[in-house]
N, C-alpha and C. Protein backbone atom coordinates (compact mmCIF):
# COMPACT_ATOMS: atom_id res chain seq x y z
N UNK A 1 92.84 64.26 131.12
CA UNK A 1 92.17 62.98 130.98
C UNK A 1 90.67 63.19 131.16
N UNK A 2 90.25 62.79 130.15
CA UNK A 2 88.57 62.59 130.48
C UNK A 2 87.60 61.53 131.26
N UNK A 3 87.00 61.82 132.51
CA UNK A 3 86.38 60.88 133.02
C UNK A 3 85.03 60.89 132.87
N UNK A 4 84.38 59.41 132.49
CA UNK A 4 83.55 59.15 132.88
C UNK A 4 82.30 59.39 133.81
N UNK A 5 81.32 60.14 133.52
CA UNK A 5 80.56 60.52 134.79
C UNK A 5 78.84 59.51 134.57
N UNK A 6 78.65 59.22 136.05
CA UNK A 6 77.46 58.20 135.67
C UNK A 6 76.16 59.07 135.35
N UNK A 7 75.56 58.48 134.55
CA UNK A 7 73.90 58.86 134.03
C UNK A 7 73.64 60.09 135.08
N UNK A 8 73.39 61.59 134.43
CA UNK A 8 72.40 62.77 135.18
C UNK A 8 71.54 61.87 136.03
N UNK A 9 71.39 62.58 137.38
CA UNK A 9 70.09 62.04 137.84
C UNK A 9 70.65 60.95 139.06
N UNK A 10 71.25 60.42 138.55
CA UNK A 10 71.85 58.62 139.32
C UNK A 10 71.69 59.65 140.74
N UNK A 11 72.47 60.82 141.04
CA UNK A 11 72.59 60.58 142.68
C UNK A 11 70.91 61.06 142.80
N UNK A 12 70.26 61.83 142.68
CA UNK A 12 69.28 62.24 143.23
C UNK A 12 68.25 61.09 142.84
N UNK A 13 68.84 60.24 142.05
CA UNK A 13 67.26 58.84 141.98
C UNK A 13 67.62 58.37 143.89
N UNK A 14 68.83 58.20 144.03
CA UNK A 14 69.04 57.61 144.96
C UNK A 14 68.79 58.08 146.35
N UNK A 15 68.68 59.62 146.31
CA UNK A 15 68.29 60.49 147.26
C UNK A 15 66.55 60.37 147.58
N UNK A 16 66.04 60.43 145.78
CA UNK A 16 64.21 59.73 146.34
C UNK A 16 64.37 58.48 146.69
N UNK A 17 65.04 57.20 146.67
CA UNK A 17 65.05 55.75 147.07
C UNK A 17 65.42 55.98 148.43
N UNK A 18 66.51 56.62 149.11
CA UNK A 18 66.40 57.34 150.66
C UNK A 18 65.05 57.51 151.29
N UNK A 19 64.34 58.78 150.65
CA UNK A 19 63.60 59.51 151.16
C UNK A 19 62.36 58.44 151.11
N UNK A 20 61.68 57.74 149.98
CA UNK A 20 61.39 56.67 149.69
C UNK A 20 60.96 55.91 151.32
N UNK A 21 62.20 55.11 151.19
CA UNK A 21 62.33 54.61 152.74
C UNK A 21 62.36 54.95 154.06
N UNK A 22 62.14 56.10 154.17
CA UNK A 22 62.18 56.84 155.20
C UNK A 22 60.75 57.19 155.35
N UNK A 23 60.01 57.72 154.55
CA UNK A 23 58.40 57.88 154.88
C UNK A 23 58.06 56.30 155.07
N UNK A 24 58.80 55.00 154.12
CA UNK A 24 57.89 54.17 154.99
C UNK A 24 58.10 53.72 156.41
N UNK A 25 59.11 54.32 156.85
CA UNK A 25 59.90 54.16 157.89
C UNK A 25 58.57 54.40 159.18
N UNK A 26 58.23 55.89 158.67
CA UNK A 26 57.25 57.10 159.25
C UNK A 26 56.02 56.26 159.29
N UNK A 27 55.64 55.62 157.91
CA UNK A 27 54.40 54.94 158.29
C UNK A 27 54.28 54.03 158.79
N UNK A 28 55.07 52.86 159.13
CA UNK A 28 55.53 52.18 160.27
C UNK A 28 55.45 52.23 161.53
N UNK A 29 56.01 53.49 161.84
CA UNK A 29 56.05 53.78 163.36
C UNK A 29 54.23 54.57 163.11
N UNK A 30 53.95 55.07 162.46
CA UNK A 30 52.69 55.71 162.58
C UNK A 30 51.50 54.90 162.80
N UNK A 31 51.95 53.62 162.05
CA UNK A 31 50.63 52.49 162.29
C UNK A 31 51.31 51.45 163.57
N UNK A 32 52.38 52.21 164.30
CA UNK A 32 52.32 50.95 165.50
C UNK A 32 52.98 49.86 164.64
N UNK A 33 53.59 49.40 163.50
CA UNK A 33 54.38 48.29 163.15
C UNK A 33 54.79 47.10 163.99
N UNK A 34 54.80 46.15 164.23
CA UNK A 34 55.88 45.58 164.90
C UNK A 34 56.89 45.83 164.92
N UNK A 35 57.56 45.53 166.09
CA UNK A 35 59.46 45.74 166.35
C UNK A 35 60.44 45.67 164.72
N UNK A 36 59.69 44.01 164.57
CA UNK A 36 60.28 43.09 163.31
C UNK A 36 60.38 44.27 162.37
N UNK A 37 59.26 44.48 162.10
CA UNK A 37 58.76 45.45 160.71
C UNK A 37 59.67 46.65 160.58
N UNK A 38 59.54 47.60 161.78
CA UNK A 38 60.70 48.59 161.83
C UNK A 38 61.98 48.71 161.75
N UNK A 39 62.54 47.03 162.10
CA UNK A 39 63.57 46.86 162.34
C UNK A 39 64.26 46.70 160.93
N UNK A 40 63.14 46.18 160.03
CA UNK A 40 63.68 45.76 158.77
C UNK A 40 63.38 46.91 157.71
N UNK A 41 62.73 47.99 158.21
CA UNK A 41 62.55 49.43 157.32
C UNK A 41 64.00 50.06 157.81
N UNK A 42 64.45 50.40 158.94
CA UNK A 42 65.49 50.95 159.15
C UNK A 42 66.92 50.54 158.55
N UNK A 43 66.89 49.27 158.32
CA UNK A 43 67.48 48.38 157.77
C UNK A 43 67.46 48.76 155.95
N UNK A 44 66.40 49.33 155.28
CA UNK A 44 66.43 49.56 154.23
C UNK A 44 66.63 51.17 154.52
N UNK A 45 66.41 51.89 155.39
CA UNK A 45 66.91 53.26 155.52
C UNK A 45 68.59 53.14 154.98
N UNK A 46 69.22 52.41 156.16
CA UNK A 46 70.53 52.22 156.03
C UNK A 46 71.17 51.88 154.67
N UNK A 47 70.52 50.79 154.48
CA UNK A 47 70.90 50.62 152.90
C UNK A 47 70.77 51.40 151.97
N UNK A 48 69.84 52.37 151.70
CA UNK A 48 69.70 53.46 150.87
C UNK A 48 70.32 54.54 151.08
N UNK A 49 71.09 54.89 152.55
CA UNK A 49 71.66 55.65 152.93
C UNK A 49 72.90 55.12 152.22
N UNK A 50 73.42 54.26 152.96
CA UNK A 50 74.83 53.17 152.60
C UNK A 50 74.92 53.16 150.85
N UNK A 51 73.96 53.18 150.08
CA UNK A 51 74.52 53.36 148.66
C UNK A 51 74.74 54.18 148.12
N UNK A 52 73.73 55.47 148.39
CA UNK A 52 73.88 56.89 148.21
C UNK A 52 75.58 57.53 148.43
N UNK A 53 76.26 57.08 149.37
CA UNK A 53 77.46 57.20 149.92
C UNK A 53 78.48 56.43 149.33
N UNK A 54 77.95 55.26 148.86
CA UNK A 54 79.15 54.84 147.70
C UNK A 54 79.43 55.51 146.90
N UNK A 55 77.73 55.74 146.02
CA UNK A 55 78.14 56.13 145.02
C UNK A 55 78.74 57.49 144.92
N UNK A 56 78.95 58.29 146.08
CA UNK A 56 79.63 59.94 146.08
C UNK A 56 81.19 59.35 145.67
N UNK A 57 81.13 58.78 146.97
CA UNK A 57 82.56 58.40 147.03
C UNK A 57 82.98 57.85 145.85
N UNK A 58 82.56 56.93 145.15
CA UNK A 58 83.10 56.23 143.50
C UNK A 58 83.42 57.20 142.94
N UNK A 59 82.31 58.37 142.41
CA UNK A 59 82.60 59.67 141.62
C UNK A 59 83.53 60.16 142.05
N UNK A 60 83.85 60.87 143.29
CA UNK A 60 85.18 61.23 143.75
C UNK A 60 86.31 60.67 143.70
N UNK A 61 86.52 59.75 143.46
CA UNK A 61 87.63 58.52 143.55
C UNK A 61 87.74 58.26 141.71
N UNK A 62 86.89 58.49 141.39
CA UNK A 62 86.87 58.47 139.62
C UNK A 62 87.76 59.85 138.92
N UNK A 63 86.77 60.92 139.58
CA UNK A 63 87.00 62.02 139.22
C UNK A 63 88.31 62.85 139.90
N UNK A 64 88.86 62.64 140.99
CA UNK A 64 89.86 63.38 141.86
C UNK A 64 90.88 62.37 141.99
N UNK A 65 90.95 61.11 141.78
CA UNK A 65 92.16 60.23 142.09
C UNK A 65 92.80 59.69 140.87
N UNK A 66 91.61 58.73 140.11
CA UNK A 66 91.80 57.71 139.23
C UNK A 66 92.06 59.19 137.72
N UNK A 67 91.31 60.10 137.86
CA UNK A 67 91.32 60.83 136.79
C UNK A 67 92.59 62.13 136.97
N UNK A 68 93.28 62.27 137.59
CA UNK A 68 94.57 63.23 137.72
C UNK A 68 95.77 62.34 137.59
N UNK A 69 96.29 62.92 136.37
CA UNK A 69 97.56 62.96 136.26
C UNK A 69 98.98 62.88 136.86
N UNK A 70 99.20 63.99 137.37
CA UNK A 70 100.18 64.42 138.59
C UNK A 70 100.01 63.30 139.54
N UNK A 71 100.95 63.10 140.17
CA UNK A 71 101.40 62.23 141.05
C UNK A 71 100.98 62.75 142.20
N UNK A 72 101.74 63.75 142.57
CA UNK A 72 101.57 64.30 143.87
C UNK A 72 100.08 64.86 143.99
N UNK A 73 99.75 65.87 142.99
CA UNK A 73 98.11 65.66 143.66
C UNK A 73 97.62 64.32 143.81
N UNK A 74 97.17 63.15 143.12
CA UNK A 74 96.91 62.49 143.06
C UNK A 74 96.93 61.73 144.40
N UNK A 75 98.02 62.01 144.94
CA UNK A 75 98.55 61.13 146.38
C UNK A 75 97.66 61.85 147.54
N UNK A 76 97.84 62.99 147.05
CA UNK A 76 97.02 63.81 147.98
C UNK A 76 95.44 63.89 148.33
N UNK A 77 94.78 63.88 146.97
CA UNK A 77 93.59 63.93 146.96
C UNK A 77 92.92 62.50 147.46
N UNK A 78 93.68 61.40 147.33
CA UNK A 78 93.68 59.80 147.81
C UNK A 78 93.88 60.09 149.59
N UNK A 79 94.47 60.50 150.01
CA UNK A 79 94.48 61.24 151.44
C UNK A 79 93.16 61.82 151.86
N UNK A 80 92.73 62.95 151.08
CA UNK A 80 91.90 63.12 151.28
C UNK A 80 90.73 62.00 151.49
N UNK A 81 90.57 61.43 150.57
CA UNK A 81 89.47 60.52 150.14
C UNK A 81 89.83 59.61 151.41
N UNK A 82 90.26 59.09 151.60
CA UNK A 82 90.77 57.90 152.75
C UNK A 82 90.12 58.94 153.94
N UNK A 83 90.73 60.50 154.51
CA UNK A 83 90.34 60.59 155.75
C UNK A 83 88.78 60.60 155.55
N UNK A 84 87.91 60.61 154.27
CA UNK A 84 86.83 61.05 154.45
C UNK A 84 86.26 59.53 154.93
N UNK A 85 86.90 58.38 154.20
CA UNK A 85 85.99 57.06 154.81
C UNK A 85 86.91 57.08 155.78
N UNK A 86 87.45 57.32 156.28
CA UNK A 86 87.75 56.99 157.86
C UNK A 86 87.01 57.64 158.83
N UNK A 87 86.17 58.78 158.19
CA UNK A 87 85.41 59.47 159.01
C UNK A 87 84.14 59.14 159.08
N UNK A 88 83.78 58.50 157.93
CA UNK A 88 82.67 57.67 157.38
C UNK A 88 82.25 55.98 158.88
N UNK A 89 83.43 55.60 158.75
CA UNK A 89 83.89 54.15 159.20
C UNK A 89 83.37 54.28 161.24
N UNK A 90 83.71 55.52 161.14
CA UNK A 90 83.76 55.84 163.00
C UNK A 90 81.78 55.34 163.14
């Protein structure tokens, strides 16, 4: 079966939208920010972190679950995928 893979590039745009947020994170705390201010950069840290991590997981779940055949791998590699957001979730 052939799957679907999203646009070259997609994860590492999302890795500069991370990194992105994280220097302004840096310049924040560098200029003394308010609490508020930091609170709501870290807040976009997270979120850029938090999507970056979907989107692994979608591809994997595209490519190793939704895209195999076989049953039994299939069951398996869904195992897999589950302990990884359960490890994610802690």
């Amino acid at each position: 079966m052939t799957v679907a893979h999203p646009p070259a590039g997609t994860l590492r745009t999302r890795v500069h939208i991370l990194a992105g947020q994280v220097e302004a994170l840096e310049r924040a705390l560098a200029r003394e920010a308010p609490p508020e201010d930091i609170l709501v950069q870290i807040a976009a840290v997270r979120g850029a972190a938090q999507a970056l991590m979907m989107q692994v997981l979608d591809e994997r779940l595209r490519d190793e679950v939704v895209g195999e055949d076989d049953a039994a791998r299939r069951a398996a590699r869904a195992d897999r995928l589950l302990q990884l957001l359960r490890g994610y979730a802690r």
